[in-house]
Each structure stands twice: as structure tokens, then as C-alpha cells.
C-alpha atoms as a PDB file:
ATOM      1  CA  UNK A   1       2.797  17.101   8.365  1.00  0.00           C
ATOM      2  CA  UNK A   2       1.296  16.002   4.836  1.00  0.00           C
ATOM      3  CA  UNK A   3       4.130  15.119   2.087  1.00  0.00           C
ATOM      4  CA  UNK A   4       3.246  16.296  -1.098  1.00  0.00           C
ATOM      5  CA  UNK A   5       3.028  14.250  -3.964  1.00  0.00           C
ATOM      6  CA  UNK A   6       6.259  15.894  -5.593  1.00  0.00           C
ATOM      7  CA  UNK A   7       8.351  15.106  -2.745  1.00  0.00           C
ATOM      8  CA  UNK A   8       7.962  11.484  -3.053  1.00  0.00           C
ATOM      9  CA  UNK A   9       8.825   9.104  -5.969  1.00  0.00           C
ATOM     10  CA  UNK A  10       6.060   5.943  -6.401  1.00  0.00           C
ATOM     11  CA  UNK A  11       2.316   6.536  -7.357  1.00  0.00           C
ATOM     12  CA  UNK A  12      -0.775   7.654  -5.175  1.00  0.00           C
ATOM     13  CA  UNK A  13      -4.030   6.134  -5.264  1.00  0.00           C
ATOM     14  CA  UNK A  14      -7.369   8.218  -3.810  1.00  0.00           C
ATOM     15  CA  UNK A  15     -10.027   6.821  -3.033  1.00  0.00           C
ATOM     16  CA  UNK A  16     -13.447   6.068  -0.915  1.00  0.00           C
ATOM     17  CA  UNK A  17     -12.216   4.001   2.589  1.00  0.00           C
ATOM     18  CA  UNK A  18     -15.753   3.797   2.798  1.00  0.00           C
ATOM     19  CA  UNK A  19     -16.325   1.862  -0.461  1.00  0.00           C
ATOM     20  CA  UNK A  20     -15.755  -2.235   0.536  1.00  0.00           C
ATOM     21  CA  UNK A  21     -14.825  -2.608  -3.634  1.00  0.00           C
ATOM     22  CA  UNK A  22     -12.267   0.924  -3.387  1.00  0.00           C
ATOM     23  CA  UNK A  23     -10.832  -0.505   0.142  1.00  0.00           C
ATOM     24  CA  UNK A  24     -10.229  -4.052  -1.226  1.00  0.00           C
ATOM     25  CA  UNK A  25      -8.772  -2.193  -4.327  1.00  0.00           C
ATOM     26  CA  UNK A  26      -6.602  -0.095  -2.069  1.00  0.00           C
ATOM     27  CA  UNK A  27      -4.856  -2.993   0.000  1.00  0.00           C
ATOM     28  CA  UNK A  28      -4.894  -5.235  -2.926  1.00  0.00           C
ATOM     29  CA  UNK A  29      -3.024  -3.509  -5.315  1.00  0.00           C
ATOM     30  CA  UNK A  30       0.718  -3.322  -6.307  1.00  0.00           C
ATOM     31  CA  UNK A  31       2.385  -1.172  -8.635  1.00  0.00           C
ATOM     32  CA  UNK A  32       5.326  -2.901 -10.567  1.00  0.00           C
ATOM     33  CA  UNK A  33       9.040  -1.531  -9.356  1.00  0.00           C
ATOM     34  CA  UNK A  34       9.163   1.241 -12.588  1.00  0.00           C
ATOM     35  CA  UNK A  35       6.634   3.336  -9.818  1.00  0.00           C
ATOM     36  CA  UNK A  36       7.938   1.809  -6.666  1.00  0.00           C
ATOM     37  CA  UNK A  37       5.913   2.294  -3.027  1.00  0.00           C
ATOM     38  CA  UNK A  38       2.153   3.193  -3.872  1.00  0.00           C
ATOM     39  CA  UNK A  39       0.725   5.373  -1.048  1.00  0.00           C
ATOM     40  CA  UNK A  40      -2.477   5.261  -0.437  1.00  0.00           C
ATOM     41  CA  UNK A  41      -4.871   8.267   0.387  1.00  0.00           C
ATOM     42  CA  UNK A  42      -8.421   7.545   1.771  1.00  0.00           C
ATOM     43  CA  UNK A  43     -10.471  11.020   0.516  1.00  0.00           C
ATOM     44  CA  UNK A  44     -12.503  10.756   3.776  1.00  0.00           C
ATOM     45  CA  UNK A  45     -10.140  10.327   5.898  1.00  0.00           C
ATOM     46  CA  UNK A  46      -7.000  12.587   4.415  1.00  0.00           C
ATOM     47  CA  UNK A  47      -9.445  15.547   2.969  1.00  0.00           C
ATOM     48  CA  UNK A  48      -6.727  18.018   3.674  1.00  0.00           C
ATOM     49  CA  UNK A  49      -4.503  16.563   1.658  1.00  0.00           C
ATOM     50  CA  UNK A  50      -2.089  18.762  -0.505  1.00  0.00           C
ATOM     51  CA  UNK A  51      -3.143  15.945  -3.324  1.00  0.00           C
ATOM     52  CA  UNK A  52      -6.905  15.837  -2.792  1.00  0.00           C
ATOM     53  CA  UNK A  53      -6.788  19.644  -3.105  1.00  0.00           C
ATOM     54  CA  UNK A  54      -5.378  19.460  -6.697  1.00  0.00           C
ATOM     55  CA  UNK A  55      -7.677  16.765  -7.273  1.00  0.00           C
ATOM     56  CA  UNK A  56     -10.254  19.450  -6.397  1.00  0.00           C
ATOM     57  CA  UNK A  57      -9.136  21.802  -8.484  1.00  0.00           C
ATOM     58  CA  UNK A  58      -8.658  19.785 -11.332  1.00  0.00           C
ATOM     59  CA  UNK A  59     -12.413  19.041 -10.854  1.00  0.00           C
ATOM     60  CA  UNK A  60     -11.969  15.394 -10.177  1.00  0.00           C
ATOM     61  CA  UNK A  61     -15.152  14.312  -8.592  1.00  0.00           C
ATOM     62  CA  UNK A  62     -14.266  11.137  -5.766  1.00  0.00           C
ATOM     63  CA  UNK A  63     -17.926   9.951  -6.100  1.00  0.00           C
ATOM     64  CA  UNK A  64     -17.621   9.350  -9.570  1.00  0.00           C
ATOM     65  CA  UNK A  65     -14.347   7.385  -9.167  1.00  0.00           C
ATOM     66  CA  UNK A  66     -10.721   7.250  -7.955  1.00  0.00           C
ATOM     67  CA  UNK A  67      -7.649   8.590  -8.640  1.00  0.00           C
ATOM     68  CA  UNK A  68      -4.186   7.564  -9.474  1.00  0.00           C
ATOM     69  CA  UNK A  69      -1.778  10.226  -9.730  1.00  0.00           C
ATOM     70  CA  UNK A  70       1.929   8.979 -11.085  1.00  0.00           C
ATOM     71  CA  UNK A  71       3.550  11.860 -10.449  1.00  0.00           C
ATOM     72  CA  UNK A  72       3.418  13.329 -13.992  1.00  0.00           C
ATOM     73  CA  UNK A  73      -0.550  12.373 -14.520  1.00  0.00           C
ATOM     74  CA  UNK A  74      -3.284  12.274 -13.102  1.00  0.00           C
ATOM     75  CA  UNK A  75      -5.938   8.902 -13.952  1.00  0.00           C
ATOM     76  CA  UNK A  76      -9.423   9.119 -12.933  1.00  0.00           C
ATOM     77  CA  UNK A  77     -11.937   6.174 -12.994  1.00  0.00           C
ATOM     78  CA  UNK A  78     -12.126   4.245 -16.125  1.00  0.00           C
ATOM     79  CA  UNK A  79      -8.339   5.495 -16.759  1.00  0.00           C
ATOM     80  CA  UNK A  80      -7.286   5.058 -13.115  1.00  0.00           C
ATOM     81  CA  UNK A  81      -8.777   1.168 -13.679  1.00  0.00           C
ATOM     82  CA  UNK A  82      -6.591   0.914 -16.738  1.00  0.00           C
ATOM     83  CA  UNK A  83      -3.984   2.102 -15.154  1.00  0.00           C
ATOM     84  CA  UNK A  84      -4.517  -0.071 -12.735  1.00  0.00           C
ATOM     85  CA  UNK A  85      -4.648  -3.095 -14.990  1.00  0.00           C
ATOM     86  CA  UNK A  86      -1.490  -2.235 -17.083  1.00  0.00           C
ATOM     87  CA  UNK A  87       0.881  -1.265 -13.823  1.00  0.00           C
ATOM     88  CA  UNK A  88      -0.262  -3.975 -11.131  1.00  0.00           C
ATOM     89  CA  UNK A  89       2.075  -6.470 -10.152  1.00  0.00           C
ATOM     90  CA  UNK A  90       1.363  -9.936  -9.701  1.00  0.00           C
ATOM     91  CA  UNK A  91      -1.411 -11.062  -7.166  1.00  0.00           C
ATOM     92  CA  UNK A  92      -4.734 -12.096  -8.041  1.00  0.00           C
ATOM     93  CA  UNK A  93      -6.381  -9.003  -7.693  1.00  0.00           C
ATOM     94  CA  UNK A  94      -3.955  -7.712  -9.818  1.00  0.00           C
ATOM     95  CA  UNK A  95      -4.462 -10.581 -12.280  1.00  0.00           C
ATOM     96  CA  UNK A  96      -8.159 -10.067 -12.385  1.00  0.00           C
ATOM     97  CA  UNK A  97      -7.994  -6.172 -13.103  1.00  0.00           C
ATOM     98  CA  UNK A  98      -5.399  -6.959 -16.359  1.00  0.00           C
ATOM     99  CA  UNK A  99      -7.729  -9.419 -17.522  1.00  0.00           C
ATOM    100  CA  UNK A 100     -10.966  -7.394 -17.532  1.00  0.00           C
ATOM    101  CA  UNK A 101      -9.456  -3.558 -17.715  1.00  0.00           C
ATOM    102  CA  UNK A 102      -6.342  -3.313 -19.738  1.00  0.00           C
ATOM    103  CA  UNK A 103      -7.984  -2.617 -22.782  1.00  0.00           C
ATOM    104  CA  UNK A 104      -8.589   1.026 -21.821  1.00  0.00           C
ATOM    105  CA  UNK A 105     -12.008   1.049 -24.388  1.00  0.00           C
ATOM    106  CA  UNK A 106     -13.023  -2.093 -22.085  1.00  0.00           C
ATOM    107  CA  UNK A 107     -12.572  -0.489 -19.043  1.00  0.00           C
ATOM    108  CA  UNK A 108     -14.870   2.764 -19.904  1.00  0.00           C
ATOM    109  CA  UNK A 109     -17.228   0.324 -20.757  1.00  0.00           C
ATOM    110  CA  UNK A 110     -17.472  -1.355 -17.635  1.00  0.00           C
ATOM    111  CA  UNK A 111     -16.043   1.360 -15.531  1.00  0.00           C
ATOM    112  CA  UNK A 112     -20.451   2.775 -15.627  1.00  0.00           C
ATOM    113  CA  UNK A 113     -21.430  -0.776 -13.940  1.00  0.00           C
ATOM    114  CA  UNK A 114     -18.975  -0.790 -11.536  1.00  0.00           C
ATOM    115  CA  UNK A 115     -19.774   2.751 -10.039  1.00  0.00           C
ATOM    116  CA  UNK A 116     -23.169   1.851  -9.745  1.00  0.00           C
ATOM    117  CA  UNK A 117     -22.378  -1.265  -7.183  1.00  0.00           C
ATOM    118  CA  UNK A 118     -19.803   1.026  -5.512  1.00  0.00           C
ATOM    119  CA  UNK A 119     -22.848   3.944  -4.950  1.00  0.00           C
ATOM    120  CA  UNK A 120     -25.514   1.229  -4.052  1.00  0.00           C
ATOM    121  CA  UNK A 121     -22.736  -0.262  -1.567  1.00  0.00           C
ATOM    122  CA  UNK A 122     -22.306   3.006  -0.325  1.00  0.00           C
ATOM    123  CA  UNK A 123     -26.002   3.647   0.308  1.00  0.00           C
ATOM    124  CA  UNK A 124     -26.662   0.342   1.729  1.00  0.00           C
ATOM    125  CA  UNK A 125     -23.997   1.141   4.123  1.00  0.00           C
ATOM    126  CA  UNK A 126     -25.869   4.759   5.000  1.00  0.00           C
ATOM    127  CA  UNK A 127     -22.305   6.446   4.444  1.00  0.00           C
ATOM    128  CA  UNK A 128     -22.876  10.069   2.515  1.00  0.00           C
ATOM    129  CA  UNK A 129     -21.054  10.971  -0.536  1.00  0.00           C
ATOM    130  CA  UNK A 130     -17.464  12.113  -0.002  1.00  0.00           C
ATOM    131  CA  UNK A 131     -18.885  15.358  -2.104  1.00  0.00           C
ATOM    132  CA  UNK A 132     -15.023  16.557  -2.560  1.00  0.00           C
ATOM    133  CA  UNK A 133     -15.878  19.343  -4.883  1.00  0.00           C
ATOM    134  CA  UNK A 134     -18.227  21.030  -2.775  1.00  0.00           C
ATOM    135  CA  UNK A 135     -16.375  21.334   0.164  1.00  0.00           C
END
């Protein structure tokens, strides 16, 4: 049975398993205590989701970047990479995102680049897209 994002406390982060820069993203990040536990929520694999259906409905499109939900908001690519960047924890992962994304201008700026690697990874690995809102 599928929790739903109300009945837990801590933040959820969707996004591509099939992305190597999403997956590394996904086991490298920690949210500081004020979220708690981050669950994570691979879009291909967990499509059924109770969150990846509001994520559908608010029009959120997977291929175009992740999302963090907090449990009040929802952050989607260059905000869910700010997010990102301002919540982390330590780590060097986490070090690196504060350092290049927690400006949340810088991050829409960049956020463009870094979805083009993530789709050419994505082709060169002859994976589909996840095509979320079409399903």
C-alpha cells in the first residue's frame, strides 16, 4: 500500500531512476533535520503513486525536471535545485549544489544546461521519456 504524502512528515523527491545525474542526486542528498527523512520516489518505477498523480495534475512534466514536494509546496526543476541547495545537509554533494544553486536566479540559469546532459544521458542510454503527463 502507497503512503501518501500527507501521512508522513519529511520531504519527497521525484525523479528519473533512469537519469545517472537524478539517481546520484537521489542517494546523495540530505535534507537538514527541520524536514527530517526524505523519501525518495523514482517516477518510473512508482508511477502509481498517490504523489506522482498530483504531480500530474498539477502539470508537472518529469522530463523537464524533478520534484520536491515539502509537504506544503511543491518545487520543480530550477526551484527543486534551489531547494535543494538551501535544505541539503552536509556532504559533498550537498556542498556542491549550495555553492552553484542557492541563488535561486543562478539556478534557472543553469537549471537549461543541466537538462540537456540529463536528456542526452537519457538517449545515449536508449531509455524513453518517462512522458508522465500523457499517461
Amino acid at each position: 500500500m502507497n503512503k501518501t504524502p500527507d501521512s508522513e512528515p519529511g520531504a519527497w523527491f521525484i525523479y528519473d531512476g533512469e537519469c545517472p545525474l537524478c539517481k546520484s542526486a537521489a542517494m546523495a542528498l540530505r535534507i537538514k533535520q527541520e524536514y527530517g527523512e526524505l523519501k525518495l520516489i523514482d517516477a518510473r518505477q512508482d508511477h502509481t503513486h498517490p504523489l506522482v498523480s498530483v504531480i500530474n495534475q498539477r502539470q508537472y512534466n518529469l522530463d523537464e525536471g524533478m520534484v520536491i514536494y515539502d509537504g506544503k509546496n511543491f518545487y520543480h526543476g530550477a526551484d527543486a535545485l534551489w531547494f535543494m541547495a538551501r535544505f541539503g545537509d552536509k556532504g559533498l554533494f550537498n556542498r556542491f549544489n549550495r555553492l552553484m544553486f542557492s541563488s535561486p536566479v543562478i539556478a534557472r540559469v543553469c537549471y537549461p544546461a543541466l537538462r540537456s546532459i540529463r536528456n542526452l544521458l537519457i538517449k545515449l542510454r536508449g531509455v524513453g521519456k518517462i512522458n508522465n503527463l500523457k499517461k
